[in-house]
Protein backbone atom coordinates (compact mmCIF):
# COMPACT_ATOMS: atom_id res chain seq x y z
CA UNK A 1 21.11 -12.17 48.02
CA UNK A 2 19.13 -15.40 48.17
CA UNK A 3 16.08 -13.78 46.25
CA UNK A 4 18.50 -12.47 43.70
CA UNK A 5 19.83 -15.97 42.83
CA UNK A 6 16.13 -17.35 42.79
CA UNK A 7 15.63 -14.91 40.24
CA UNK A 8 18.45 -15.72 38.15
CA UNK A 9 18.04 -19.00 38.25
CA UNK A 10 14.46 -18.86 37.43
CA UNK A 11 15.42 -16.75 34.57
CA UNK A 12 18.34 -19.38 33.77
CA UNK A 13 15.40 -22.26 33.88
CA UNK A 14 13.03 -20.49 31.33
CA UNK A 15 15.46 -19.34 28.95
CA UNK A 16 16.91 -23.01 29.00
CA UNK A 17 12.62 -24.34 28.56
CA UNK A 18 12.80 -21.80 25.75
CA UNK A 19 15.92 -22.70 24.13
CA UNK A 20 15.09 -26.67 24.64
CA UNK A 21 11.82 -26.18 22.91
CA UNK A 22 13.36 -24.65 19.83
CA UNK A 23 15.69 -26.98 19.71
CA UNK A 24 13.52 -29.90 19.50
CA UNK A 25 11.57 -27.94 16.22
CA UNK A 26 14.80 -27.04 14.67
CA UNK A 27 17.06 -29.94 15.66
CA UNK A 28 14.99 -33.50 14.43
CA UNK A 29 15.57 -36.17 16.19
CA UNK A 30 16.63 -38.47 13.22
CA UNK A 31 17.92 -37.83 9.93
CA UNK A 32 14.59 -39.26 8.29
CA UNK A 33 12.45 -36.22 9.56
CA UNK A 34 10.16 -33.21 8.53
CA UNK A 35 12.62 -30.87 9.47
CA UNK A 36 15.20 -32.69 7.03
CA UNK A 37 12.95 -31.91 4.38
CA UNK A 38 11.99 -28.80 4.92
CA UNK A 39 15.91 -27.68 5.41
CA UNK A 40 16.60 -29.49 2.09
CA UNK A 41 13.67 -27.38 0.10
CA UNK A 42 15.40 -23.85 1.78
CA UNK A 43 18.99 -25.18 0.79
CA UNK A 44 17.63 -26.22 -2.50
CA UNK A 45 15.96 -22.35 -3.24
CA UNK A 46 19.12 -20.63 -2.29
CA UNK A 47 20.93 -22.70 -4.78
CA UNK A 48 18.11 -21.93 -7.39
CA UNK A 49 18.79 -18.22 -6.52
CA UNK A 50 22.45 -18.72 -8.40
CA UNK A 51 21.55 -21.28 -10.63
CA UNK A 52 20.35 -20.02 -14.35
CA UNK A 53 18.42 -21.55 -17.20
CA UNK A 54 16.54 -25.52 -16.78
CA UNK A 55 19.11 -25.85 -14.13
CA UNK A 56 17.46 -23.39 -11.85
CA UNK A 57 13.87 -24.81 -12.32
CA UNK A 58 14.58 -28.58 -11.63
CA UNK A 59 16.71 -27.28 -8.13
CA UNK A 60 13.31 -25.16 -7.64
CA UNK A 61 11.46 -28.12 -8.74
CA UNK A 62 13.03 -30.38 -5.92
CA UNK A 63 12.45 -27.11 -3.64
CA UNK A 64 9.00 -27.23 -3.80
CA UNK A 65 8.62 -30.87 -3.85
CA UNK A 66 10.48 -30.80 -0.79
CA UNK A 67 8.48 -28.07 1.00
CA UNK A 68 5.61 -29.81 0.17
CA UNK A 69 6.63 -33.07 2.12
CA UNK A 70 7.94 -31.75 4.90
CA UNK A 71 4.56 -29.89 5.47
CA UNK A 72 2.36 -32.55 4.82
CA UNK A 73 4.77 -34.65 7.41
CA UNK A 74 4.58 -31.88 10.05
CA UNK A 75 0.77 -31.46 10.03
CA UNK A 76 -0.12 -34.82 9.85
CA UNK A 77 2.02 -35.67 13.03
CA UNK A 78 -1.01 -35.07 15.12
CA UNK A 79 -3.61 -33.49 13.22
CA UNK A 80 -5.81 -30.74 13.94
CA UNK A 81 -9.50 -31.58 11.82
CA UNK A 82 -11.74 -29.06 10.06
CA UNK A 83 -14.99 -28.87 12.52
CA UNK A 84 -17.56 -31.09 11.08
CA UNK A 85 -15.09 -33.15 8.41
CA UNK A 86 -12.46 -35.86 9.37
CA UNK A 87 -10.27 -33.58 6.79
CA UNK A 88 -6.89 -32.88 8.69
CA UNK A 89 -6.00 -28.98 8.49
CA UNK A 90 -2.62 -30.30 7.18
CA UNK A 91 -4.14 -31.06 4.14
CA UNK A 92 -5.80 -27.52 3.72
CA UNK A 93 -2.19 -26.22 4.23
CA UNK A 94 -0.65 -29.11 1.59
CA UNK A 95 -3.07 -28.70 -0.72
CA UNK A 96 -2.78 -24.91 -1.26
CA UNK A 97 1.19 -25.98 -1.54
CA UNK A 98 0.56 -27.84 -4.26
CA UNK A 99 -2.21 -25.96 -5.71
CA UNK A 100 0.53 -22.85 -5.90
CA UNK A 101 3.12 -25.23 -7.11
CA UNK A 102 1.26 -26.87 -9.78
CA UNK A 103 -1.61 -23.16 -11.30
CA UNK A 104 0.39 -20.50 -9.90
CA UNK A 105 3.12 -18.71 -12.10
CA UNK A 106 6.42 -16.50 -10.97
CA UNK A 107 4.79 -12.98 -11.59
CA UNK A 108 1.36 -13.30 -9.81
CA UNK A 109 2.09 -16.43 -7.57
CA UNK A 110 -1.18 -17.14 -6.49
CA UNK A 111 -3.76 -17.24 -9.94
CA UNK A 112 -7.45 -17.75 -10.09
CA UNK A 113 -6.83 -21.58 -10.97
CA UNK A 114 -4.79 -21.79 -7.51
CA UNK A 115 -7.62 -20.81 -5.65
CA UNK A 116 -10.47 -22.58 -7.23
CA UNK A 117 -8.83 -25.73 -7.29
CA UNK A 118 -7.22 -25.69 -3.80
CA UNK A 119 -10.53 -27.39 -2.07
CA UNK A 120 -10.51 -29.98 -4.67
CA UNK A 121 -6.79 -30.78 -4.18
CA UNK A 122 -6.97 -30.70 -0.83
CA UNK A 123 -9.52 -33.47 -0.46
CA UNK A 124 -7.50 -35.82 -3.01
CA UNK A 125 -4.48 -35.24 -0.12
CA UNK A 126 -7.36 -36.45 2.77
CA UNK A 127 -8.82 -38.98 0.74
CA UNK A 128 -5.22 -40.68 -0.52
CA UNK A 129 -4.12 -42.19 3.27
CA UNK A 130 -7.35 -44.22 3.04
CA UNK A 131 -6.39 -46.04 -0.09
CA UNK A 132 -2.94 -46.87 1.67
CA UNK A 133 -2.33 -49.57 4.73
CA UNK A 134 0.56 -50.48 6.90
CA UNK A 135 3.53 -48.31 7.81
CA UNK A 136 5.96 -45.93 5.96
CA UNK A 137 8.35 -48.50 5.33
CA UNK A 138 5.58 -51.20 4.43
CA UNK A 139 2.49 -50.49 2.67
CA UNK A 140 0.22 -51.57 0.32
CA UNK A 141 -3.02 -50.40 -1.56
CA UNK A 142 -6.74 -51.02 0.15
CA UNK A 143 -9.51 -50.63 -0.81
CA UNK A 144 -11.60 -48.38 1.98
CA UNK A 145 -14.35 -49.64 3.94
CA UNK A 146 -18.11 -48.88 2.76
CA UNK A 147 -18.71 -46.15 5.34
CA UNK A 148 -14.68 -44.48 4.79
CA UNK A 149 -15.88 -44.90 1.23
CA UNK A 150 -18.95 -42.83 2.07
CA UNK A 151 -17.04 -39.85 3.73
CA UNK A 152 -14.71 -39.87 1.39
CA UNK A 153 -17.15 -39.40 -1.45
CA UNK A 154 -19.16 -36.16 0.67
CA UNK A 155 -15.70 -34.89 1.35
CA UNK A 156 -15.07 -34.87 -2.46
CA UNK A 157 -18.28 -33.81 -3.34
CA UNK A 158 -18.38 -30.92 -1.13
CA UNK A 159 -14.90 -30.13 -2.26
CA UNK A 160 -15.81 -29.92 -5.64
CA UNK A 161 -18.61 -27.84 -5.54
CA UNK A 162 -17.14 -25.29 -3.29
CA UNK A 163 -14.60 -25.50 -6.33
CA UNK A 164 -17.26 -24.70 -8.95
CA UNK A 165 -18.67 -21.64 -6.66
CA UNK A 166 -15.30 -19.89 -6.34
CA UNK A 167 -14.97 -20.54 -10.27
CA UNK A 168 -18.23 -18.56 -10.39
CA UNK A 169 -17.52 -15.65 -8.66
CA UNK A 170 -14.14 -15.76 -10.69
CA UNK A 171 -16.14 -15.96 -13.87
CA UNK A 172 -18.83 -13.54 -12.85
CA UNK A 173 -16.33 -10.94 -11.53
CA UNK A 174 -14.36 -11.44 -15.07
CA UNK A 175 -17.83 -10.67 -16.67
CA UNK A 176 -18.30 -7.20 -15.03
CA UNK A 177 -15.14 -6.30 -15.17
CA UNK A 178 -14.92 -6.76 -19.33
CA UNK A 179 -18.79 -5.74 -19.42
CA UNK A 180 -19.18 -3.17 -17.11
CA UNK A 181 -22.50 -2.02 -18.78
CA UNK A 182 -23.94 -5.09 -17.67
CA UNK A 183 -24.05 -4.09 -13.90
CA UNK A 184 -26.68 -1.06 -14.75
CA UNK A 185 -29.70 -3.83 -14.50
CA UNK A 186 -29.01 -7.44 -15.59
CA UNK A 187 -27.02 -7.95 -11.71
CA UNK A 188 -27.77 -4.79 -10.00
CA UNK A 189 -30.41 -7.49 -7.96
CA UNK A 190 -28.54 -10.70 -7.46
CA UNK A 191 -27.51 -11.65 -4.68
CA UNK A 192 -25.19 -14.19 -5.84
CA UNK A 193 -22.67 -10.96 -7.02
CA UNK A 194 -21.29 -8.90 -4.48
CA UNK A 195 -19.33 -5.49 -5.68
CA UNK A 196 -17.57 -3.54 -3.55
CA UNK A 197 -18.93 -0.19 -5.57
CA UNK A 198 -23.12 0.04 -6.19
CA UNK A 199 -23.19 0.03 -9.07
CA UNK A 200 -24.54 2.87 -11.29
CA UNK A 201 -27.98 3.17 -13.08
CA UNK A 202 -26.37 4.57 -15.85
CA UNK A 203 -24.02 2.81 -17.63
CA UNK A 204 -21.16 4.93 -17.66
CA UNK A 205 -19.40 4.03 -21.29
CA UNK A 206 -22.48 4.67 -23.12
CA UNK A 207 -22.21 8.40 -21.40
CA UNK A 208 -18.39 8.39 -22.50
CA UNK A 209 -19.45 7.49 -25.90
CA UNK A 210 -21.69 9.60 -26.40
CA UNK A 211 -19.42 12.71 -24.48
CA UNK A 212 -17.16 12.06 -26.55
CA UNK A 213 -19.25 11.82 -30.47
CA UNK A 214 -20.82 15.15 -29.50
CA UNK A 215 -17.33 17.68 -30.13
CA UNK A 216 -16.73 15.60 -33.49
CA UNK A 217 -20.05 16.08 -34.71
CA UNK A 218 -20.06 19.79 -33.25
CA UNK A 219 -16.90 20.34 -35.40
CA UNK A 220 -17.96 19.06 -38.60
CA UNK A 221 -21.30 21.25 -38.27
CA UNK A 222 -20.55 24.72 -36.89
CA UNK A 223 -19.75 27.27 -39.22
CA UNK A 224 -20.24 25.27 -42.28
CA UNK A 225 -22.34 26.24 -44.86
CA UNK A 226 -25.95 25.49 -44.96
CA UNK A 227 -26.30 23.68 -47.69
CA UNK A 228 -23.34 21.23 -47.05
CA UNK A 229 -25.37 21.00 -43.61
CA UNK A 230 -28.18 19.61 -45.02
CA UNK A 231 -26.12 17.15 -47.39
CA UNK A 232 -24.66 16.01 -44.26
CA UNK A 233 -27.72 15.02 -42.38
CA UNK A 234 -29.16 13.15 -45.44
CA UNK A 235 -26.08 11.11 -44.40
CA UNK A 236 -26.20 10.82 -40.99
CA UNK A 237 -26.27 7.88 -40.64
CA UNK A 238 -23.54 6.78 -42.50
CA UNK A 239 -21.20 9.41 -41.00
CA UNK A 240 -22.73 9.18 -37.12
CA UNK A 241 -22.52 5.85 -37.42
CA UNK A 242 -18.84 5.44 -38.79
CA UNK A 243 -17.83 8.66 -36.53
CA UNK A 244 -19.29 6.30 -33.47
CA UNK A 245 -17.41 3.42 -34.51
CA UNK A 246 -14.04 5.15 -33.81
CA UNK A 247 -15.30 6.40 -30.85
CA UNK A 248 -16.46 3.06 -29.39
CA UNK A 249 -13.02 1.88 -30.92
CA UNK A 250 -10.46 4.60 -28.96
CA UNK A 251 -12.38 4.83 -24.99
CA UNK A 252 -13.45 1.20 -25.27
CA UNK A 253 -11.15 -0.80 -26.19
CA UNK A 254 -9.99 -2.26 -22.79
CA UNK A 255 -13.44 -3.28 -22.61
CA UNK A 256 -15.10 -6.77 -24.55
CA UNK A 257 -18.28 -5.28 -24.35
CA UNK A 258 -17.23 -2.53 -27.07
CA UNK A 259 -19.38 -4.94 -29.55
CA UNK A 260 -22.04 -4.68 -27.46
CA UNK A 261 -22.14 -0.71 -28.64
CA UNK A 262 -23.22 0.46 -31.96
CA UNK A 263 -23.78 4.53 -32.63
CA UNK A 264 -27.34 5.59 -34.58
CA UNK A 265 -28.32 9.12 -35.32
CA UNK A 266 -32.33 10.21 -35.61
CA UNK A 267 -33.02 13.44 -37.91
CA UNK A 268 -36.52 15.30 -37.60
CA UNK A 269 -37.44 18.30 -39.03
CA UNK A 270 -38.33 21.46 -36.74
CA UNK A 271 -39.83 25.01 -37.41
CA UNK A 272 -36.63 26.71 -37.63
CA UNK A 273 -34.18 23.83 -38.51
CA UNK A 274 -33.36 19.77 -37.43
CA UNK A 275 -33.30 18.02 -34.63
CA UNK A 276 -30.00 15.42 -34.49
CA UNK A 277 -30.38 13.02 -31.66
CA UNK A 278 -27.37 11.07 -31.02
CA UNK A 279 -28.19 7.36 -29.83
CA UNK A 280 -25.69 4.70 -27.74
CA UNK A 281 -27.74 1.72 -28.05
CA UNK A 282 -26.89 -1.05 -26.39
CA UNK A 283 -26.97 -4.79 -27.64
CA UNK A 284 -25.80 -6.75 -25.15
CA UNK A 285 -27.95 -8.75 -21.91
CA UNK A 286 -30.71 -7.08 -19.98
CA UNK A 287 -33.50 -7.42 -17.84
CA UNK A 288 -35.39 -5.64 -20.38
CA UNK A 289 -36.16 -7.77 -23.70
CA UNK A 290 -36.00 -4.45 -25.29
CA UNK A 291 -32.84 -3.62 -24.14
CA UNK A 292 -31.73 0.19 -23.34
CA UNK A 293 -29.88 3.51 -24.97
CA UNK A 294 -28.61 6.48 -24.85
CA UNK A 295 -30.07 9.85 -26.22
CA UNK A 296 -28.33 13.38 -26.39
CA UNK A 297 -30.12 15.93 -28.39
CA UNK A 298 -28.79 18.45 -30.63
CA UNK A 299 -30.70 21.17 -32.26
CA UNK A 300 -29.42 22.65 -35.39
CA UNK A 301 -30.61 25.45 -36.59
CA UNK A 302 -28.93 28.51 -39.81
CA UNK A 303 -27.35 31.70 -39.32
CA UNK A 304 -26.32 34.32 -40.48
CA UNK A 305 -23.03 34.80 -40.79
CA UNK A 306 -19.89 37.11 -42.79
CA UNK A 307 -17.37 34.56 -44.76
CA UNK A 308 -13.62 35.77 -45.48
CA UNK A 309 -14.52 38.04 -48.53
CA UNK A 310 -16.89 40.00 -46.28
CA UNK A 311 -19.99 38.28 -47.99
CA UNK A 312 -23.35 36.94 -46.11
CA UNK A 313 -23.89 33.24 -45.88
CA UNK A 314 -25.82 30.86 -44.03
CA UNK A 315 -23.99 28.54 -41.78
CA UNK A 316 -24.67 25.84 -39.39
CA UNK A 317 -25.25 26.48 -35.73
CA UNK A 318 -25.29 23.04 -33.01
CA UNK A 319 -26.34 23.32 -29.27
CA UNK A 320 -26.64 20.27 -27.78
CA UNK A 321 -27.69 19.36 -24.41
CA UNK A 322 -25.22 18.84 -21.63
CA UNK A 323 -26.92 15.58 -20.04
CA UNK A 324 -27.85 12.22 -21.86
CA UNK A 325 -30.77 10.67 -21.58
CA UNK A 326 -31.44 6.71 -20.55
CA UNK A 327 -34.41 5.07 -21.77
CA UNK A 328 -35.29 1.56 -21.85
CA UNK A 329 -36.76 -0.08 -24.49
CA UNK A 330 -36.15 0.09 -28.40
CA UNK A 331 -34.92 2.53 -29.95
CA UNK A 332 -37.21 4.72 -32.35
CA UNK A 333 -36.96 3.84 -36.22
CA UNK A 334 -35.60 5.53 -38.59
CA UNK A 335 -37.53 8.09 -40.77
């Protein structure tokens, strides 16, 4: 009987440590508090929740103004420093508040603009308590001693730059992802890009173009009479050229680097007919001055073949090859 009420009351004591110590974080002490102000920015969100029009975004406003004080309050109480910097982890916390508040929007929340400039921000909020002396109720500005002055400029500094990397790798990533062609050799070696995917050697939309030219030019050639075949290679490079333009136009235009992509045709004469070769040349950076293409080969060659009156003509016959070629270098000139 005796053990049992030990245990009770042992399990009375801890529930009553438990409950006292929530209290104290829930319950302040005083009106003027972090916890007032953090109760005041979830009050003032719910409101913004049934609130419509400007009235909603100055009560959301005050919300996040709110939110923001009571967490730089709470963290500052007794603050926990980054190792090797006197910047309080508070401030980290604060300054990606703000950093939200001020670059992010409603849909995406956090934006590229949050993140590069939270380091930045967050080293104003260390460096501002130094410019400040006396208590809340009665301060004034200073001017910070030579060596605060010091740290606070290597704080800033270091802030800043870490900024301008982040920005970087935003900027870089935004490069790749509008010119993918560029990952084939301009960054397939830095080390300053990191992909999750290796990339390719071969840049994929100059396949796609070139995938995709081959059944229009197939079509405008097979079956068609010899003569207008002929006519039509005298042109090619009018037509192959215009032909690659919508191409480029319809499978690459999610892409910026569609300028970078121009469509050339090469004619040479064979034994038994012409050779078409098909070029995706591209214009854009490389780690070859010459720059790269494309090649797919078609040979075209007459037949013999029966038109609707029952009548022999000679018509057009394409084969092209199923795989494109990637050379580097120019491309060859036009005859």
């Amino acid at each position: 009987m005796n053990t049992l009420l030990k245990d009770l009351f042992g399990a009375y004591k801890f529930i009553e440590g438990l409950y006292a110590g929530i209290r104290k974080i829930l319950v302040p002490a005083k009106a003027y508090s972090w916890q007032t102000f953090i109760y005041l920015s979830v009050f003032s969100w719910l409101l913004s929740y049934f609130a419509t029009g400007y009235i909603r975004d100055i009560i959301a406003f005050f919300g996040w103004m709110f939110l923001i004080a009571g967490t730089s309050w709470y963290t500052t109480e007794d603050p926990l420093r980054v190792p090797g910097t006197f910047m309080p982890v508070g401030a980290v916390i604060t300054g990606f508040l703000v950093s939200i508040f001020a670059f992010g929007n409603q849909k995406d929340g956090v934006t590229p603009t949050t993140i590069v400039l939270w380091p930045t921000i967050s080293a104003l909020i260390t460096a501002i308590p130094e410019f400040i002396e006396g208590s809340d109720t009665d301060a004034k500005a200073q001017i910070p001693k030579p060596e605060d002055r010091q740290k606070i400029i290597v704080l800033l500094a270091s802030c800043m730059l870490l900024s301008c990397w982040i920005q970087f790798y935003f900027v870089v990533d935004n490069w790749l992802e509008q010119y993918p062609s560029m990952q084939t050799d301009s960054f397939r070696r830095n080390t300053f890009v990191v992909r999750t995917q290796e990339p390719t050697k071969v840049p994929q939309n100059g396949i796609i173009i070139l995938n995709k030219l081959q059944p229009i030019v197939e079509g405008q050639i097979t079956q068609t009479p010899w003569s207008e075949v002929e006519k039509w290679l005298l042109d090619a490079k009018q037509r192959v050229g215009s032909l690659g333009g919508e191409v480029i136009e319809k499978n690459l235009g999610k892409y910026q680097e569609k300028e970078l992509w121009h469509v050339e045709p090469r004619v040479s004469n064979t034994k038994s007919g012409y050779i078409l070769d098909l070029l995706s040349i591209w214009t854009g950076p490389s780690s070859n001055p010459r720059g790269y293409y494309l090649k797919k080969s078609c040979r075209i060659e007459p037949v013999a073949a029966t038109n609707k009156s029952g009548n022999k003509i000679t018509v057009g016959e394409i084969e092209c090859d199923r795989l494109n070629k990637f050379l580097a270098g120019s491309p060859p000139p036009q005859q």
